[in-house]
N, C-alpha and C. Protein backbone atom coordinates (compact mmCIF):
# COMPACT_ATOMS: atom_id res chain seq x y z
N UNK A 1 -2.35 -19.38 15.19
CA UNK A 1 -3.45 -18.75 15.88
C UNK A 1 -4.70 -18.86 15.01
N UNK A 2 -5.71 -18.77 15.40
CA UNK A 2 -7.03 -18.97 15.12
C UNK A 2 -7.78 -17.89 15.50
N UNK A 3 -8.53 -17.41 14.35
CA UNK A 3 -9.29 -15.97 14.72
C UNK A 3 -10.50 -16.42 14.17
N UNK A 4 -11.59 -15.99 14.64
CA UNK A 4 -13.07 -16.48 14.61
C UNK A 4 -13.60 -14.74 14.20
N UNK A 5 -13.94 -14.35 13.24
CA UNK A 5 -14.42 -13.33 12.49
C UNK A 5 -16.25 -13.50 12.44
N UNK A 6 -16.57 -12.13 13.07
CA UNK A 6 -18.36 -12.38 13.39
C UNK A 6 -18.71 -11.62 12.75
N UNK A 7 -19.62 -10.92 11.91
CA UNK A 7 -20.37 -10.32 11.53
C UNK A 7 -21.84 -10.54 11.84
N UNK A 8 -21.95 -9.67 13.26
CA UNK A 8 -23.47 -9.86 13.57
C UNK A 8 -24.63 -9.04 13.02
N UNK A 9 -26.01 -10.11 13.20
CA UNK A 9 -26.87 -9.54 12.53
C UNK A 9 -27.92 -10.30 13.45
N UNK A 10 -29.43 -9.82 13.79
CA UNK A 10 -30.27 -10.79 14.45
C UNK A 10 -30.90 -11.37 13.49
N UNK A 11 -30.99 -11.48 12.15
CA UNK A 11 -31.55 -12.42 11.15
C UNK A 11 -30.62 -13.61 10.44
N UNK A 12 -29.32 -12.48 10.29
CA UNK A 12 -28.04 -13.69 9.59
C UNK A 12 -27.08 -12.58 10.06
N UNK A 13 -26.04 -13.88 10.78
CA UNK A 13 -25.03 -13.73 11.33
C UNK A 13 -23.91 -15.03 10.61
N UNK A 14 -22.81 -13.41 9.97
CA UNK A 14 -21.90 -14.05 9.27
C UNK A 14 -21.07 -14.24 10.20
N UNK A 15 -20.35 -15.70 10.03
CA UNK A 15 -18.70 -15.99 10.76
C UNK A 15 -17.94 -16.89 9.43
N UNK A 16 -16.06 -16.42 10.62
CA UNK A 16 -15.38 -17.00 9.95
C UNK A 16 -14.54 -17.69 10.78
N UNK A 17 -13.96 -18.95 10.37
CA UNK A 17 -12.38 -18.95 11.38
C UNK A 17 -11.06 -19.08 10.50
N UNK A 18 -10.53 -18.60 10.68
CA UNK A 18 -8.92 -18.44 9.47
C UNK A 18 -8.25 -18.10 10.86
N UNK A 19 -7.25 -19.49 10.01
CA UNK A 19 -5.99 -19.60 10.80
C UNK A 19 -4.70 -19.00 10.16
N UNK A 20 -3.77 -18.77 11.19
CA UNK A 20 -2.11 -17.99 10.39
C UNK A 20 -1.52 -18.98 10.26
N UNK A 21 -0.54 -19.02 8.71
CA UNK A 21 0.16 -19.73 8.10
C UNK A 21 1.49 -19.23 7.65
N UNK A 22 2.11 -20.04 7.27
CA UNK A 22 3.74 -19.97 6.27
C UNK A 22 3.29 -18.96 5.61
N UNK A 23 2.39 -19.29 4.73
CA UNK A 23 2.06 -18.51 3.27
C UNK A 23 0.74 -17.75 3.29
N UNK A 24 0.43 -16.94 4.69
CA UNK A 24 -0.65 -16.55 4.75
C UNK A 24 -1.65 -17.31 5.68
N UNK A 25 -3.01 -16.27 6.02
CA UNK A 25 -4.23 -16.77 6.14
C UNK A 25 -5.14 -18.14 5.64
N UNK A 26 -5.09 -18.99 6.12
CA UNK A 26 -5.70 -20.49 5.97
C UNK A 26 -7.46 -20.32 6.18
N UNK A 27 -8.72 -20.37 5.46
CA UNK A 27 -9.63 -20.81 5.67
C UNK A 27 -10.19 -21.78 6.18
N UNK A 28 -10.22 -21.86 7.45
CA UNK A 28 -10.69 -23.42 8.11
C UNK A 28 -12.16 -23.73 7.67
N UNK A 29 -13.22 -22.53 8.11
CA UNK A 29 -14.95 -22.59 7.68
C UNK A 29 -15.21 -21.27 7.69
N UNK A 30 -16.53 -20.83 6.51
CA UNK A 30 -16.75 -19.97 6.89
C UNK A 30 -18.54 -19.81 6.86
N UNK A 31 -19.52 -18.65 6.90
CA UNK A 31 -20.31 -19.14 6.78
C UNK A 31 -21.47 -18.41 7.52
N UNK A 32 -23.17 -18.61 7.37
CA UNK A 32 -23.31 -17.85 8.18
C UNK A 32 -25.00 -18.42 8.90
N UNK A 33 -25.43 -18.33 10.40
CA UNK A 33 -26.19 -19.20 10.48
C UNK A 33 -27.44 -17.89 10.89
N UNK A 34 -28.61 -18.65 9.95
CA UNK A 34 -29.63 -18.27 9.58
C UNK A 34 -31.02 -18.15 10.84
N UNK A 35 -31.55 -16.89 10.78
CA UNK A 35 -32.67 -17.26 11.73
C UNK A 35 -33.98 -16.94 10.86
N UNK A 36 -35.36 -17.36 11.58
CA UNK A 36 -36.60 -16.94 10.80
C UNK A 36 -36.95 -15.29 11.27
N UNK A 37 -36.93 -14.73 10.34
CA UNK A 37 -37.77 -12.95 10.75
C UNK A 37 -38.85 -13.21 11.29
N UNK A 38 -39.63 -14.11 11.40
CA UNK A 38 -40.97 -14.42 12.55
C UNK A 38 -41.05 -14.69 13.96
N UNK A 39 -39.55 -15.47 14.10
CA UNK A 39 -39.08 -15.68 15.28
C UNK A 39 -39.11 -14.56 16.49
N UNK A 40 -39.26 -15.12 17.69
CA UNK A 40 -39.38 -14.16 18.43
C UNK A 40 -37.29 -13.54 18.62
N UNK A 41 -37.09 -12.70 19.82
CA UNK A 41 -35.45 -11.89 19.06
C UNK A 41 -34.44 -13.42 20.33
N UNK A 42 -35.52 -13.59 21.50
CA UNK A 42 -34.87 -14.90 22.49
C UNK A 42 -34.73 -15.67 21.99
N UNK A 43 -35.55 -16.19 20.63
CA UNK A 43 -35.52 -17.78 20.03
C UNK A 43 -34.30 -17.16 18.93
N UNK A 44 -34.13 -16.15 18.29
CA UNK A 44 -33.09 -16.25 17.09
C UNK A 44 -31.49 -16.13 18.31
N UNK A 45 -31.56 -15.27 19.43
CA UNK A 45 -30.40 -15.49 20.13
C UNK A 45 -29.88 -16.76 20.44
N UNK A 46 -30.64 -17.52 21.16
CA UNK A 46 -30.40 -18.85 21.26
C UNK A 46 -30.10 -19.74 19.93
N UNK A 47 -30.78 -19.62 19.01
CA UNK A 47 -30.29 -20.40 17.51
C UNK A 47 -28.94 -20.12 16.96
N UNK A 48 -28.30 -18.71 17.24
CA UNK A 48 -27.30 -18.21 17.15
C UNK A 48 -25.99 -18.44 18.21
N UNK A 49 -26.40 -18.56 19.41
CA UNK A 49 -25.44 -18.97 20.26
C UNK A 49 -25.36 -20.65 19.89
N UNK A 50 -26.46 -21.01 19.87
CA UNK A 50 -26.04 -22.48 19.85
C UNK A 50 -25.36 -23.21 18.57
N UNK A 51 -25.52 -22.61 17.33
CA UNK A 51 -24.80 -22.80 16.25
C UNK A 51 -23.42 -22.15 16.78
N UNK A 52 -22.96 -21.53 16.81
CA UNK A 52 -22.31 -20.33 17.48
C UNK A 52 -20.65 -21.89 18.26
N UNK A 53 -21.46 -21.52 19.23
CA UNK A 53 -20.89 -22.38 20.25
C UNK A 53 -20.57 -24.03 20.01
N UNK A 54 -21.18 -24.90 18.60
CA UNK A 54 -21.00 -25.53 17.86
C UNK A 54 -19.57 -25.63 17.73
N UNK A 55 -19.34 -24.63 16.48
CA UNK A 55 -18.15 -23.88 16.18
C UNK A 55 -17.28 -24.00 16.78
N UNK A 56 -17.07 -22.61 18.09
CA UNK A 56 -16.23 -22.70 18.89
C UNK A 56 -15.48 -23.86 19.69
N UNK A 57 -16.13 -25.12 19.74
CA UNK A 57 -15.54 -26.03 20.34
C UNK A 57 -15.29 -27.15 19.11
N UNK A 58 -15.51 -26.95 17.95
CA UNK A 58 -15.06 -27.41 17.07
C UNK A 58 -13.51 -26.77 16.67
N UNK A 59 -13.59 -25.48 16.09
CA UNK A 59 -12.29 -24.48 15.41
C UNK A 59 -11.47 -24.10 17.01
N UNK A 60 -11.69 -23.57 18.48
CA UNK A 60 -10.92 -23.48 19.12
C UNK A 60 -10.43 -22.25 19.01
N UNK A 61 -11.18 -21.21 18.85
CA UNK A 61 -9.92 -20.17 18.50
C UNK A 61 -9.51 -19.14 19.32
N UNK A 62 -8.15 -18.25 19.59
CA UNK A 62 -7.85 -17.82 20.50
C UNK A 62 -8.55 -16.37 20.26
N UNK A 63 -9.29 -16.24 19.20
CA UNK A 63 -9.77 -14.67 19.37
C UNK A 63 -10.78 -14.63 18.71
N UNK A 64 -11.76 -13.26 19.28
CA UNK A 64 -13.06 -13.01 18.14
C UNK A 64 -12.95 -11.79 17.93
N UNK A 65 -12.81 -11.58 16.65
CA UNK A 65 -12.61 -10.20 15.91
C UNK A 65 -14.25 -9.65 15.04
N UNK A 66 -14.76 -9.10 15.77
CA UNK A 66 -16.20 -8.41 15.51
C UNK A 66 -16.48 -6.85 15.10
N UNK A 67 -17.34 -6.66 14.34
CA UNK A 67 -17.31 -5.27 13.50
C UNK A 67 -18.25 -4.68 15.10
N UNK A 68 -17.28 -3.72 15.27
CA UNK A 68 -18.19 -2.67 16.14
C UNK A 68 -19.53 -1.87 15.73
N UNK A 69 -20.39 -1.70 16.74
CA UNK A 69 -21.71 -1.13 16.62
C UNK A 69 -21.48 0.22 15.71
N UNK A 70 -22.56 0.63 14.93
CA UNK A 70 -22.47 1.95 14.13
C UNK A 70 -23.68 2.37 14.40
N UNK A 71 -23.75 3.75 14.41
CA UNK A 71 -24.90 4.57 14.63
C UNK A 71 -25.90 4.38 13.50
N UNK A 72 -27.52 3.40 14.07
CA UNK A 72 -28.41 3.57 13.58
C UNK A 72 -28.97 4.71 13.25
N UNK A 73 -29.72 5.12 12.58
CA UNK A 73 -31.05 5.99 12.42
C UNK A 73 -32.08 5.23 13.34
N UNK A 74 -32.47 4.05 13.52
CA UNK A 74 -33.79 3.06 14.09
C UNK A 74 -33.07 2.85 15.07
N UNK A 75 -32.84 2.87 16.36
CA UNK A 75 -32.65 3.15 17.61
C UNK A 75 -33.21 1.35 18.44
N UNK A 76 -34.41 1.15 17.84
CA UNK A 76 -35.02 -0.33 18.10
C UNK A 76 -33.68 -1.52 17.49
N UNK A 77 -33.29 -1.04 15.79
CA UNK A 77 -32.60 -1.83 15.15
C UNK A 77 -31.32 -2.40 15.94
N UNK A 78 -30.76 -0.69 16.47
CA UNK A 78 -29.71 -0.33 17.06
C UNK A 78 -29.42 -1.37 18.55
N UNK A 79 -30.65 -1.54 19.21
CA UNK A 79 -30.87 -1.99 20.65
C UNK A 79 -30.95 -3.41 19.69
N UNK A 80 -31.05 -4.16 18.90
CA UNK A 80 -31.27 -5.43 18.73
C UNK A 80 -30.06 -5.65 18.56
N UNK A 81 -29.26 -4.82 17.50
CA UNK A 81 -28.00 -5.34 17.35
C UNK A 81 -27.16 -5.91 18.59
N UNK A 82 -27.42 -5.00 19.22
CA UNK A 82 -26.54 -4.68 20.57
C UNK A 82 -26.94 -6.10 21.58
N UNK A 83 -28.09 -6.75 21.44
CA UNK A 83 -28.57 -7.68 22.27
C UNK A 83 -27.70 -9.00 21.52
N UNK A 84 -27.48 -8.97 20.34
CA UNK A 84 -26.84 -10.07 19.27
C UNK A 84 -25.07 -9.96 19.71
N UNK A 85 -24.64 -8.80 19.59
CA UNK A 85 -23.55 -8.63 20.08
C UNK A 85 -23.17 -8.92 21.35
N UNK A 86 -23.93 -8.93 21.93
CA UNK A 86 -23.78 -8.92 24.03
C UNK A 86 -23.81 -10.93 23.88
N UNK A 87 -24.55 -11.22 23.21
CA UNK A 87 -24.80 -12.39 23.42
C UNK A 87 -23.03 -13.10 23.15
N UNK A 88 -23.31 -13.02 21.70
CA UNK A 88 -21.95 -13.54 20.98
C UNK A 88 -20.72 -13.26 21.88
N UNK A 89 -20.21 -11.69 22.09
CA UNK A 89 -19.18 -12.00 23.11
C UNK A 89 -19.10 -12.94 24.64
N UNK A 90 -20.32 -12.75 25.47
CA UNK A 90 -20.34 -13.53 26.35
C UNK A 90 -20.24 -14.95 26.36
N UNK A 91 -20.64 -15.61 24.92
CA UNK A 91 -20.06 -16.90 24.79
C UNK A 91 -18.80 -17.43 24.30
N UNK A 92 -18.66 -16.05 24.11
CA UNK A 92 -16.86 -16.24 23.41
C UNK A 92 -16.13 -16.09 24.48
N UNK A 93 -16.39 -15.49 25.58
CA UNK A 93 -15.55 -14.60 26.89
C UNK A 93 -15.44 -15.94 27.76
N UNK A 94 -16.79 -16.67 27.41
CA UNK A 94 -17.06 -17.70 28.29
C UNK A 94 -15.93 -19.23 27.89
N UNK A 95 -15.55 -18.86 27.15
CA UNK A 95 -14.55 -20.06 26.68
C UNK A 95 -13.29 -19.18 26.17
N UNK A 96 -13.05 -18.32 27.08
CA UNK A 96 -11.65 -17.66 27.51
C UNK A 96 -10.63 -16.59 25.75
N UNK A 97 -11.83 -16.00 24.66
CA UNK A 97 -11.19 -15.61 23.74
C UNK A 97 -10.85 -14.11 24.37
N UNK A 98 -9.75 -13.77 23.65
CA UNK A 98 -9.41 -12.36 23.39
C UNK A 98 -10.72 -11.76 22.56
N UNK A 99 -10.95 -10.10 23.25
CA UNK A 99 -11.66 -9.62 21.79
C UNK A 99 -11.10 -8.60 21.11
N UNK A 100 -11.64 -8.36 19.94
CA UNK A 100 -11.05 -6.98 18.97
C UNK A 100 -12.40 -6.55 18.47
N UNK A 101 -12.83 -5.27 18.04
CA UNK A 101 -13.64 -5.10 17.26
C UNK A 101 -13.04 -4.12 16.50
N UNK A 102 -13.46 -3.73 15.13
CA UNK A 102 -13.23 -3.10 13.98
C UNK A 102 -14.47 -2.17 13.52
N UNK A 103 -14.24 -0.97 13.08
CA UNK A 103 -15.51 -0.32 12.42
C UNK A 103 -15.62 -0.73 11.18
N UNK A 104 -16.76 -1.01 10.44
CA UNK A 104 -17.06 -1.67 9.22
C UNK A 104 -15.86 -0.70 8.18
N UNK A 105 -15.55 0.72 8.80
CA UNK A 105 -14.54 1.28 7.49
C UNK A 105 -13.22 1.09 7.43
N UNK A 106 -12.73 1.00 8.66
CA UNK A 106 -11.52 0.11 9.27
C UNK A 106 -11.48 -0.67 8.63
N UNK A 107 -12.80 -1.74 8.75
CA UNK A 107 -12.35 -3.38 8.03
C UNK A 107 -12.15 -3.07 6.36
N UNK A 108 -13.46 -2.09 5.53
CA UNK A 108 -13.00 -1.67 4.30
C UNK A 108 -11.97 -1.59 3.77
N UNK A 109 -11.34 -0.46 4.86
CA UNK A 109 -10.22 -0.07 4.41
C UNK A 109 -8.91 -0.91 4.14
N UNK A 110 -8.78 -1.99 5.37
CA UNK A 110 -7.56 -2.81 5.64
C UNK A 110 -8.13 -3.79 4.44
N UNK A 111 -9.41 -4.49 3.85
CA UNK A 111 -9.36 -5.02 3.23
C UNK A 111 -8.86 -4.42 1.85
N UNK A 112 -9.52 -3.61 1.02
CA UNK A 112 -9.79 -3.30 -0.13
C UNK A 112 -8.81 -1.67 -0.29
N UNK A 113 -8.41 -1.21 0.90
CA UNK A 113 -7.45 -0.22 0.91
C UNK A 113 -8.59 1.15 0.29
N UNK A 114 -9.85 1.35 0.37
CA UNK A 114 -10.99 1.91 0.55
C UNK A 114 -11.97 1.82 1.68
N UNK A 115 -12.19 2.71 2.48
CA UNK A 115 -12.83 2.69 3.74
C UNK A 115 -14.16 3.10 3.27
N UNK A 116 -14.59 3.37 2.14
CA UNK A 116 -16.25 3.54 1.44
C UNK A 116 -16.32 2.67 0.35
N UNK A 117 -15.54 1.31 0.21
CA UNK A 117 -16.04 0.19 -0.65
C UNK A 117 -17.31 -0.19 -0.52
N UNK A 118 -17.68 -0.81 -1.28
CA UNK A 118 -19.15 -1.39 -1.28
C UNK A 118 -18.59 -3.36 -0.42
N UNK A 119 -20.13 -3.89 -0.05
CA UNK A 119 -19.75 -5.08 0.66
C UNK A 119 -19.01 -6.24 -0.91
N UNK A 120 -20.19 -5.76 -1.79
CA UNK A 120 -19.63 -6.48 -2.98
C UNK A 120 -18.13 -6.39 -3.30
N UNK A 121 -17.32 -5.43 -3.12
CA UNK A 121 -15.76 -4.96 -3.40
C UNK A 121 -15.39 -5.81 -2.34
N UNK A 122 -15.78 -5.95 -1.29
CA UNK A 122 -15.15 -6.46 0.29
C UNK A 122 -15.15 -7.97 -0.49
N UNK A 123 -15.96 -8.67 -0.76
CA UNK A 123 -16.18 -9.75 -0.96
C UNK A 123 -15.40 -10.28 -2.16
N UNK A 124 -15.00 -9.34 -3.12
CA UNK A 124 -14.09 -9.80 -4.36
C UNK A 124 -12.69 -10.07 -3.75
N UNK A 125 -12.46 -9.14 -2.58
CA UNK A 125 -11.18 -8.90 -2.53
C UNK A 125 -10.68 -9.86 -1.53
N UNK A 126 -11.81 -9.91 -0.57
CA UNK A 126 -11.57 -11.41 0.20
C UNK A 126 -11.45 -12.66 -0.69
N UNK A 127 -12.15 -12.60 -1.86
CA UNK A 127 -11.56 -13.99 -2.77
C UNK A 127 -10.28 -13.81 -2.98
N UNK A 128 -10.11 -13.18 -3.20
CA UNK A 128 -8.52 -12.43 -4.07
C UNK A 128 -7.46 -12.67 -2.57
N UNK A 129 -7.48 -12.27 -1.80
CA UNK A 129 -6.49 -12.34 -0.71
C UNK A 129 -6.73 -13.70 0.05
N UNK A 130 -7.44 -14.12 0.30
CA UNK A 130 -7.45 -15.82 0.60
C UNK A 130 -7.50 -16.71 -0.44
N UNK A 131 -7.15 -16.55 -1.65
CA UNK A 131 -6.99 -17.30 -2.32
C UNK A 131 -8.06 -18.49 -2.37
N UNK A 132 -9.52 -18.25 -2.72
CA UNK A 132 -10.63 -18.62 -2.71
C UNK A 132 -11.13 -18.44 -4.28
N UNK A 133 -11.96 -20.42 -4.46
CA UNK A 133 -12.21 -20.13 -6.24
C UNK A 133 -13.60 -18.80 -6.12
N UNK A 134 -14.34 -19.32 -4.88
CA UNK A 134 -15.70 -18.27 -4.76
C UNK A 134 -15.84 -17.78 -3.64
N UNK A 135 -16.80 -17.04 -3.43
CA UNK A 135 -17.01 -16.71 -1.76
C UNK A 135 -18.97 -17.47 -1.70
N UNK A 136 -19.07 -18.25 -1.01
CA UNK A 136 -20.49 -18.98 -1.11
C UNK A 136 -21.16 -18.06 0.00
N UNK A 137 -22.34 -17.89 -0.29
CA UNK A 137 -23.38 -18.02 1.30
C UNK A 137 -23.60 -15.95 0.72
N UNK A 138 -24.25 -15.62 1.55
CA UNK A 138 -24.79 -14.62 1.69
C UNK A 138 -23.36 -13.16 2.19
N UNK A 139 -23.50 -12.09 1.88
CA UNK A 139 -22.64 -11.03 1.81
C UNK A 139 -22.21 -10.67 2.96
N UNK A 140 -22.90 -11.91 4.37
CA UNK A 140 -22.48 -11.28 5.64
C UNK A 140 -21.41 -12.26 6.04
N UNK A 141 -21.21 -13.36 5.39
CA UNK A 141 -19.84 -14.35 5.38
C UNK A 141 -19.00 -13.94 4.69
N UNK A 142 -19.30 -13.55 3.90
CA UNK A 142 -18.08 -12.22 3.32
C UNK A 142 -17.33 -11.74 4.18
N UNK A 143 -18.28 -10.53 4.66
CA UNK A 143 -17.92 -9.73 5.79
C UNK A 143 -17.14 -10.11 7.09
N UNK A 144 -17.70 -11.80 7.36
CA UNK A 144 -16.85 -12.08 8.67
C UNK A 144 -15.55 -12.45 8.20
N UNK A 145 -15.52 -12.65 7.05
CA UNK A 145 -13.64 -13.15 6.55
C UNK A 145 -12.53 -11.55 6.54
N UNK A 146 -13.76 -10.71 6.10
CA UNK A 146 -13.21 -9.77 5.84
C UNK A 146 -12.77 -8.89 7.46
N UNK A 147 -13.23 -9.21 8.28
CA UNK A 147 -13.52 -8.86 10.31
C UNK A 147 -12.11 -9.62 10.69
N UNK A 148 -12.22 -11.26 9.96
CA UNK A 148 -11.21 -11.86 10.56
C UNK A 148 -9.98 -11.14 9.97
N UNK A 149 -10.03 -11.41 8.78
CA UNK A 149 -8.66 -10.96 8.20
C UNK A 149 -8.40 -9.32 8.23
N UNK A 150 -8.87 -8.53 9.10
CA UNK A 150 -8.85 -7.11 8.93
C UNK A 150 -8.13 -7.13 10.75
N UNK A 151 -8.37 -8.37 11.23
CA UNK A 151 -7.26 -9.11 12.80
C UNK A 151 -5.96 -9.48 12.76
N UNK A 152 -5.98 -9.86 11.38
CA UNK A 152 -4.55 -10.79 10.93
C UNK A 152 -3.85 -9.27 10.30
N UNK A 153 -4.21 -8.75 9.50
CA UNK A 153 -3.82 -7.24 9.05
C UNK A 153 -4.47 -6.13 9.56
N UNK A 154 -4.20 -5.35 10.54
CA UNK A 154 -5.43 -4.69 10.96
C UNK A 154 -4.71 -3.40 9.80
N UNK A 155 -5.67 -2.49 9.49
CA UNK A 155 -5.07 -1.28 8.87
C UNK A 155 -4.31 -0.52 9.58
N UNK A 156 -3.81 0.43 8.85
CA UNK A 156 -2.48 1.66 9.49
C UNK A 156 -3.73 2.96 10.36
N UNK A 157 -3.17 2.95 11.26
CA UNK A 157 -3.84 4.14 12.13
C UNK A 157 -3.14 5.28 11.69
N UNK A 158 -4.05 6.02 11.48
CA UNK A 158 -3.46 7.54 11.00
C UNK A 158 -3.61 8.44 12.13
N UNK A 159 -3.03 9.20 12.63
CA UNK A 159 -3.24 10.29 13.83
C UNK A 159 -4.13 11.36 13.27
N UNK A 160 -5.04 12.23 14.09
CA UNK A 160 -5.66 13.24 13.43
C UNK A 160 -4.50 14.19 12.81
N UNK A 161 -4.92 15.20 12.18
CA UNK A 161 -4.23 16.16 11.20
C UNK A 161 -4.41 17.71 11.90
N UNK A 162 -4.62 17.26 13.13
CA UNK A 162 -5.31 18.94 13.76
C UNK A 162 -4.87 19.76 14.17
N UNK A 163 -3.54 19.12 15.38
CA UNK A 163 -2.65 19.97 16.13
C UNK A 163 -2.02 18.78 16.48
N UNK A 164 -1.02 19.29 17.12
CA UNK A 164 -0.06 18.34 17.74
C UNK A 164 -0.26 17.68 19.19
N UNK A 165 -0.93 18.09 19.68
CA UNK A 165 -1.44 17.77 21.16
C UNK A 165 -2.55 16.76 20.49
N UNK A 166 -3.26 17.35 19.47
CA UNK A 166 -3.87 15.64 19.15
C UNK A 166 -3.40 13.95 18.77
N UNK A 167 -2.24 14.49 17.83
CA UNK A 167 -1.23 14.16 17.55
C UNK A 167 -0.86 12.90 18.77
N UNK A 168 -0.03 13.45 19.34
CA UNK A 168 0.69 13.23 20.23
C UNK A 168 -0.38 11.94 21.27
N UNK A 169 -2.22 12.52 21.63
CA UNK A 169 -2.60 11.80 22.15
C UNK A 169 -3.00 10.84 21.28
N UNK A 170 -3.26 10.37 19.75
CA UNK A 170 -3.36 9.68 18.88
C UNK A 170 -2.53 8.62 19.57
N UNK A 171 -1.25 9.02 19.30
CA UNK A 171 0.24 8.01 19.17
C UNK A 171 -0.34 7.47 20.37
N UNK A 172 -0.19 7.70 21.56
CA UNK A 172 -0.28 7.27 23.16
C UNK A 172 -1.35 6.43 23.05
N UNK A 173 -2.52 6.61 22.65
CA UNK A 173 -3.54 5.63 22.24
C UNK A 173 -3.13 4.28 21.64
N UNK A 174 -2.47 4.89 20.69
CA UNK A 174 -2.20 3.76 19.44
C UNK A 174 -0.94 2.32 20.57
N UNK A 175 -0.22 3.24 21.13
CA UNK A 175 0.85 1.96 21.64
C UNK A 175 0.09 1.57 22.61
N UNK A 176 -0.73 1.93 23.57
CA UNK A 176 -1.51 1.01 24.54
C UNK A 176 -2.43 0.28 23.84
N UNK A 177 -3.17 0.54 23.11
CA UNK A 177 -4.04 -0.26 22.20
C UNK A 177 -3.15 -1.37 21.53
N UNK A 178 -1.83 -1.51 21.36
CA UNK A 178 -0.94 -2.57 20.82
C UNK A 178 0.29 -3.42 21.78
N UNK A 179 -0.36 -2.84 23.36
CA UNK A 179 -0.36 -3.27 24.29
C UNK A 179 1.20 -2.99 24.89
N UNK A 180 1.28 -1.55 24.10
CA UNK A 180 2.69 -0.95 24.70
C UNK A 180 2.34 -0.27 26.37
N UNK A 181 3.43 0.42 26.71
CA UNK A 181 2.87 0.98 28.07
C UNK A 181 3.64 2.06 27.82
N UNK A 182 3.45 3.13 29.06
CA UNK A 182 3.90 4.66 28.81
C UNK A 182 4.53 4.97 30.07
N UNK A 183 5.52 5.86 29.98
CA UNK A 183 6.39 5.80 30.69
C UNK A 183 5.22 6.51 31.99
C-alpha cells in the first residue's frame, strides 16, 4: 500500500509517499512544493494542485493521510488553510483515495510517543524510524512523513477517564472508526 502524507500550508505544503514493506515503511519521495507569499491564494492553489497531481499519477497511492484543521487565533489564516485543504482532498477524492486525517498531537504522539514534541523532535525521529541518513527540505516535509507514517502506525486511542458511559461511548467510536460495526 501506498500512503501519500500532506502537510498543508498555503505558502509550503509538505508531502510524502511511503510505501509498506517486509521490513517496514519504504520512502518512495518526499518533499514539499513551494509558493510565492505575493501570489494571489487562486494562483498558489493551482501551483499546489498541479504539482500535487504530478505526484499522484506518478506514486499512485491508495490513501491521503492529512493533519486535521486546528483552532486558529487569525480566523482569515484559519479560512485559508481550509481553502488549501478543500482543494488537496478534492484532487485526491478525484482519483478515487481513501482519506484519514490526524491532529498534529496524534501525529506527535504516534511519532515521538510525545503529543507536545517540538516539529524539530518530529523530524529526528522520522530520520530514526525510516531509516533516513537526513531529512532534506523544510520542517513541513518532515511533518508529511511524520502524517504518513502516523497512517502506517496510527497511535493507541485512550478512552476518556470520566465515567463509564463515556467510556463505553469512546470504545463504540473507536471500532466504527476501524471499520467495526455494532450490534
Amino acid at each position: 500500500m501506498i500512503v501519500l502524507g500532506v502537510d498543508p500550508g498555503s505558502y509550503t505544503t509538505g508531502y510524502a509517499f511511503l510505501e509498506t514493506g517486509k521490513s517496514g515503511p519504504r520512502v518512495l519521495e518526499y518533499g514539499s512544493i513551494a509558493c510565492r507569499a505575493k501570489d494571489p491564494l487562486e494562483d498558489r492553489l493551482v501551483r499546489i494542485i498541479r504539482d500535487l497531481e504530478k505526484l499522484l499519477d506518478t506514486y499512485r497511492p491508495e490513501v491521503l493521510s492529512m493533519e486535521s484543521a486546528f483552532f486558529a487565533k487569525n480566523v482569515r489564516s484559519a479560512m485559508v488553510l481550509g481553502h488549501v485543504r478543500g482543494a488537496i482532498l478534492v484532487a485526491c477524492h478525484r482519483r478515487g483515495l481513501d482519506f484519514a486525517e490526524y491532529s498534529p498531537r496524534s501525529v506527535k504522539q504516534a511519532v515521538t510517543g510525545n503529543g507536545a514534541a517540538s516539529k524539530e523532535m518530529v523530524a529526528r525521529m522520522v530520520q530514526t524510524r525510516l531509516r533516513l541518513k537526513e531529512v532534506k527540505g523544510p520542517l513541513d516535509a518532515s511533518d508529511a512523513l511524520a502524517i504518513a507514517l502516523t497512517h502506517l502506525n496510527p497511535p493507541a486511542v485512550r478512552p476518556p477517564r470520566s465515567s463509564k458511559k463515556n467510556k463505553n461511548q469512546a470504545l463504540k467510536e473507536l471500532v466504527l472508526r476501524m471499520g467495526g460495526t455494532l450490534p
